[in-house]
C-alpha atoms as a PDB file:
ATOM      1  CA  UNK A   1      84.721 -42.435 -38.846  1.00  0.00           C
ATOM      2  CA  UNK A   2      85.022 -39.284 -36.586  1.00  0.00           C
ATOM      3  CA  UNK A   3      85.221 -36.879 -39.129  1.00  0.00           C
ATOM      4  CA  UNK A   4      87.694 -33.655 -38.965  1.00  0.00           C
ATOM      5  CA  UNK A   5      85.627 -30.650 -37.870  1.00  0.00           C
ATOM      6  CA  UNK A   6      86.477 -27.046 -38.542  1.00  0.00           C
ATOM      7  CA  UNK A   7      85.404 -23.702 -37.080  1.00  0.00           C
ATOM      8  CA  UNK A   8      87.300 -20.184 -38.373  1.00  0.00           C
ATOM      9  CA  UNK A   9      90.495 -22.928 -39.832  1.00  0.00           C
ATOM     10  CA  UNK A  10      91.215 -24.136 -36.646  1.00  0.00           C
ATOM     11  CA  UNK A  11      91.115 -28.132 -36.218  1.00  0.00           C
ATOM     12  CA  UNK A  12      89.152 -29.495 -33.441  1.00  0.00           C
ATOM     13  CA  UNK A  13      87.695 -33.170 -32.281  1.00  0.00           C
ATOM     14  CA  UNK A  14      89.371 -36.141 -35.072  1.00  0.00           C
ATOM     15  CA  UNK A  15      90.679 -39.651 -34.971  1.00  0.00           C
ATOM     16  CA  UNK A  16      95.008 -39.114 -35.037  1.00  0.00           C
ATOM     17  CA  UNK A  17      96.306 -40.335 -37.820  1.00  0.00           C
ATOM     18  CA  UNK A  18      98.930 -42.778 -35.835  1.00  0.00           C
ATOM     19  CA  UNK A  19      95.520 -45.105 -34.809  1.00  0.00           C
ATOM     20  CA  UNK A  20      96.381 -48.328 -35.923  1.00  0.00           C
ATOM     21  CA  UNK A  21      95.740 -51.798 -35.065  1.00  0.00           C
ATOM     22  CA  UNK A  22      93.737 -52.268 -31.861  1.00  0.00           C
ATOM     23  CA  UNK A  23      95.347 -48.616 -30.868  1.00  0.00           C
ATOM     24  CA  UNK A  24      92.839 -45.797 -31.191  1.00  0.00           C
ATOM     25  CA  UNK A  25      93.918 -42.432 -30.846  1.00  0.00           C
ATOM     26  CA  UNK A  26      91.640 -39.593 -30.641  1.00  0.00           C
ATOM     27  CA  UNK A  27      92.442 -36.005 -29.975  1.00  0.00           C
ATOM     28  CA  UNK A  28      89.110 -33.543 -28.298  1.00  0.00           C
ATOM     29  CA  UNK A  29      90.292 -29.902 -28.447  1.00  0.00           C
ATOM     30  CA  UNK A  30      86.511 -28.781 -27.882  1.00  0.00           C
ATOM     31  CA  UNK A  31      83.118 -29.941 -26.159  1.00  0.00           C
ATOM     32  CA  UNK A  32      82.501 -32.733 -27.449  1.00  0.00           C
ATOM     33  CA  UNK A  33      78.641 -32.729 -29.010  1.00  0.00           C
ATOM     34  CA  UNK A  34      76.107 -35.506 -28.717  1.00  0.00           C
ATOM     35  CA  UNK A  35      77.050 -36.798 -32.384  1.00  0.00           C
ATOM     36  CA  UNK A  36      80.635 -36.787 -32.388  1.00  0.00           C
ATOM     37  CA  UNK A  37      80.736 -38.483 -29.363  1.00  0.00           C
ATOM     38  CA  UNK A  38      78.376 -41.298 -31.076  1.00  0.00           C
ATOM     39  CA  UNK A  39      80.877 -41.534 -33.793  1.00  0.00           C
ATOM     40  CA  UNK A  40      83.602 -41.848 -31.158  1.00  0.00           C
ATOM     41  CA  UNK A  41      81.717 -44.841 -29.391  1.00  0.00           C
ATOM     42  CA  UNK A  42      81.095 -46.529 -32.862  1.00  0.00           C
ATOM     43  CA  UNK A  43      85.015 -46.388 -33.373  1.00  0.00           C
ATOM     44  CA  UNK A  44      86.022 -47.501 -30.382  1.00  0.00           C
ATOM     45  CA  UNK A  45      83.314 -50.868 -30.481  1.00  0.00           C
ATOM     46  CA  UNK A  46      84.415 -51.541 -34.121  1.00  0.00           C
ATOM     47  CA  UNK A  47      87.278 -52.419 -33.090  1.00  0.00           C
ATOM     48  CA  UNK A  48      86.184 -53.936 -29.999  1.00  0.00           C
ATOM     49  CA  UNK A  49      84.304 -56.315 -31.974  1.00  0.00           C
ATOM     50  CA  UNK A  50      87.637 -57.081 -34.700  1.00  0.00           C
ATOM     51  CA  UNK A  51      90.099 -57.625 -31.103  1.00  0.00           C
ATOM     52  CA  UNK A  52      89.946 -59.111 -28.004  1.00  0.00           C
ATOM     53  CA  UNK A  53      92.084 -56.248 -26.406  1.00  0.00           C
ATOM     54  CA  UNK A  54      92.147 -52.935 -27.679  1.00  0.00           C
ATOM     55  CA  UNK A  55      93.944 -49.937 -25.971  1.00  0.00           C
ATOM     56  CA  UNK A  56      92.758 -46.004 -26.012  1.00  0.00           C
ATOM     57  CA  UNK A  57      94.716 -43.487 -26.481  1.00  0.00           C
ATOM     58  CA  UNK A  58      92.858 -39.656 -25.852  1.00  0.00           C
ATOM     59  CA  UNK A  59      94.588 -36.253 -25.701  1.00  0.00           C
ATOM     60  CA  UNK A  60      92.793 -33.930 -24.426  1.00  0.00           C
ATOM     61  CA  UNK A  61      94.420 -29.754 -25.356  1.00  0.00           C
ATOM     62  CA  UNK A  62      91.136 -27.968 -24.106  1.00  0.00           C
ATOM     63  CA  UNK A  63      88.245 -29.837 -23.072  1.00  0.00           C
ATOM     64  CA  UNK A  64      85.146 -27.051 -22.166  1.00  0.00           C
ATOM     65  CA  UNK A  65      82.674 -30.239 -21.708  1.00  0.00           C
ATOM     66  CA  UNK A  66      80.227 -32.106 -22.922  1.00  0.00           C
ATOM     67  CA  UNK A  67      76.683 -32.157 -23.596  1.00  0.00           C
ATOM     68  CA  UNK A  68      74.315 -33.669 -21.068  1.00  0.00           C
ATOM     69  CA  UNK A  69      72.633 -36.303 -23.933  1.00  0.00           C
ATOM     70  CA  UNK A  70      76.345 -38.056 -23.724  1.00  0.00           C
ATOM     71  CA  UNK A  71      76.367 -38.976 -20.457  1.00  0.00           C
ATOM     72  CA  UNK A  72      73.113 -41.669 -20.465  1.00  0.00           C
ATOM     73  CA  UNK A  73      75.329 -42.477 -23.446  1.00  0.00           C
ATOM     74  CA  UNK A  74      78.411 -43.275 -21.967  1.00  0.00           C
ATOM     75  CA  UNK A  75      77.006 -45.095 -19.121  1.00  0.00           C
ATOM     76  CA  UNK A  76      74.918 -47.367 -21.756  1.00  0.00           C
ATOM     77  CA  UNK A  77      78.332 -47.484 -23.597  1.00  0.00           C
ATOM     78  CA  UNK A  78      79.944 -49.151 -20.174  1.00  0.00           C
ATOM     79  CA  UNK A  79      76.962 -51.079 -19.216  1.00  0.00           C
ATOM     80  CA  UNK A  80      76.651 -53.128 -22.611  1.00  0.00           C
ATOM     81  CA  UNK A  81      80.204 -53.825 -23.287  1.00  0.00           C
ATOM     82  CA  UNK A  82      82.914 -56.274 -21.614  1.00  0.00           C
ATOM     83  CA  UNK A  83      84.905 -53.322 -20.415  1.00  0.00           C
ATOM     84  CA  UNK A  84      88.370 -55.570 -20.034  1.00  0.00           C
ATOM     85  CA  UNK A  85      88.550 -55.778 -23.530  1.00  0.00           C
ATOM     86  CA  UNK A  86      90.111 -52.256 -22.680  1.00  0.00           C
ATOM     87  CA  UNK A  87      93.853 -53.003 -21.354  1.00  0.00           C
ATOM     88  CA  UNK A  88      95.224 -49.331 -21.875  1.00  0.00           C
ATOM     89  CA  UNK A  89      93.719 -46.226 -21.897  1.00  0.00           C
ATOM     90  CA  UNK A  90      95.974 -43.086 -21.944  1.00  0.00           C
ATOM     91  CA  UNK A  91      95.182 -39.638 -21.151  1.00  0.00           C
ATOM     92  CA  UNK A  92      97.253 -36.671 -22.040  1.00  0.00           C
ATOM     93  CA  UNK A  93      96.763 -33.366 -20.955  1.00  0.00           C
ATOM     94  CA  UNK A  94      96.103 -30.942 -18.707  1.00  0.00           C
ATOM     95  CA  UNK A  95      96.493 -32.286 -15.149  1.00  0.00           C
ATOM     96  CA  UNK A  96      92.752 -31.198 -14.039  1.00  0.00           C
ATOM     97  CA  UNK A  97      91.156 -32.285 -16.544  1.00  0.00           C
ATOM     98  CA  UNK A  98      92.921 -35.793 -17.195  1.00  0.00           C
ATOM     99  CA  UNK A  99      92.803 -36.529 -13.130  1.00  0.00           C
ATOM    100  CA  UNK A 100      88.845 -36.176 -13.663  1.00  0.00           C
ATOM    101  CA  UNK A 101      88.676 -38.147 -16.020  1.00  0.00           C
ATOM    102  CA  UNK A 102      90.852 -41.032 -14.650  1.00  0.00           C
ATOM    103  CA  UNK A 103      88.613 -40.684 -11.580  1.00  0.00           C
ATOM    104  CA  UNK A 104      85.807 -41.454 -13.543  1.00  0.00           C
ATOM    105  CA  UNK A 105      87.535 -44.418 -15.121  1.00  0.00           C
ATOM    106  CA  UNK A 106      88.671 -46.208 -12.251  1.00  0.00           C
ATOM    107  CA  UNK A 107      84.847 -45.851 -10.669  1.00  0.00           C
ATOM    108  CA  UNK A 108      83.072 -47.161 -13.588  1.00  0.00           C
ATOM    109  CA  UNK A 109      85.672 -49.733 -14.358  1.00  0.00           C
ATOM    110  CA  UNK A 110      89.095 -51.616 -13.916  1.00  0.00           C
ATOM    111  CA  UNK A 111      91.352 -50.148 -17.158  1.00  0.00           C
ATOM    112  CA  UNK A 112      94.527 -49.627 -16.540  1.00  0.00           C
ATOM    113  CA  UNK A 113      94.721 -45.867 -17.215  1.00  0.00           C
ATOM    114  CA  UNK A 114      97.137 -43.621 -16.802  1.00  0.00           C
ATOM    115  CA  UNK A 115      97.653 -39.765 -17.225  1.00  0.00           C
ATOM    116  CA  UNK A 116     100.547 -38.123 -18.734  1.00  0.00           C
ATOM    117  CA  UNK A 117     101.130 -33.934 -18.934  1.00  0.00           C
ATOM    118  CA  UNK A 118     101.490 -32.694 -22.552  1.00  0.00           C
ATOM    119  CA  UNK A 119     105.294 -32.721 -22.390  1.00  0.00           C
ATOM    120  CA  UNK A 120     105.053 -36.212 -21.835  1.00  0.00           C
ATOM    121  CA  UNK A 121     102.809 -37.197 -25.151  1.00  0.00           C
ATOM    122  CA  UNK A 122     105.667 -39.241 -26.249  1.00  0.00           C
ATOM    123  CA  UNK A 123     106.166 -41.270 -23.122  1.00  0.00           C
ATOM    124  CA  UNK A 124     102.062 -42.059 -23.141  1.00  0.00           C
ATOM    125  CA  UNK A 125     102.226 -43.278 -27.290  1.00  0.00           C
ATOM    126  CA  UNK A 126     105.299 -45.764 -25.965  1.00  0.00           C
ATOM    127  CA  UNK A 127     103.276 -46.858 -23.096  1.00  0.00           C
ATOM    128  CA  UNK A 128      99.952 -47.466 -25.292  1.00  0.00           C
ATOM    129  CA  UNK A 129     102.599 -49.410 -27.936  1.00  0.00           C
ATOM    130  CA  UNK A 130     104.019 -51.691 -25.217  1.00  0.00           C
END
């Protein structure tokens, strides 16, 4: 499990508490490093491998990037899993940032994904629940 990380008290890259089901919620308030992001992946094809459909839910406060090492590892992620067992994924937060990432969603795959703006976090948990 993505474990709750600290630096000076503050709370940074965890698994939300409200994952449940085939719903898996995470929230990245920092780069994410090689090894979370591994922990991530692990999560997310767990359950993967207990549903048929699961649905993603990521909120994003801050994102400054990620290291180079996780990128072969997200397109080996992509490449060695059925990628419509993902019917949802949800984005919140700030409109650069989440419209990237969507990009990069809809090129490497067919998900329905869509963004929402942090004063919308409610509307995107409803829409992952549905």
């Amino acid at each position: 499990m993505l474990s709750i990380l600290y630096e000076g008290g503050i709370q940074m890259n965890r698994k939300l508490d409200w994952s449940r089901d085939n719903v898996i919620a995470f929230q990245i308030d920092n780069k994410i490093e090689e090894q979370e992001y591994k922990e991530m992946l692990r999560e997310v094809e767990q359950l993967m491998e207990q549903y048929d459909k699961i649905r993603i839910f990521m909120k994003v406060p801050d994102l400054e990037g990620t290291e180079l090492s996780t990128i072969a590892d997200r397109f080996k992620f992509v490449k060695e899993n059925n990628m419509d067992q993902i019917e949802k994924y949800a984005l919140v937060g700030e409109q650069k940032t989440t419209q990237a990432v969507t990009k990069a969603v809809d090129v490497l795959s067919s998900i329905n994904t869509r963004q929402y703006p942090f004063d919308e976090e409610e509307a995107a948990k409803k829409w992952i629940f549905e």
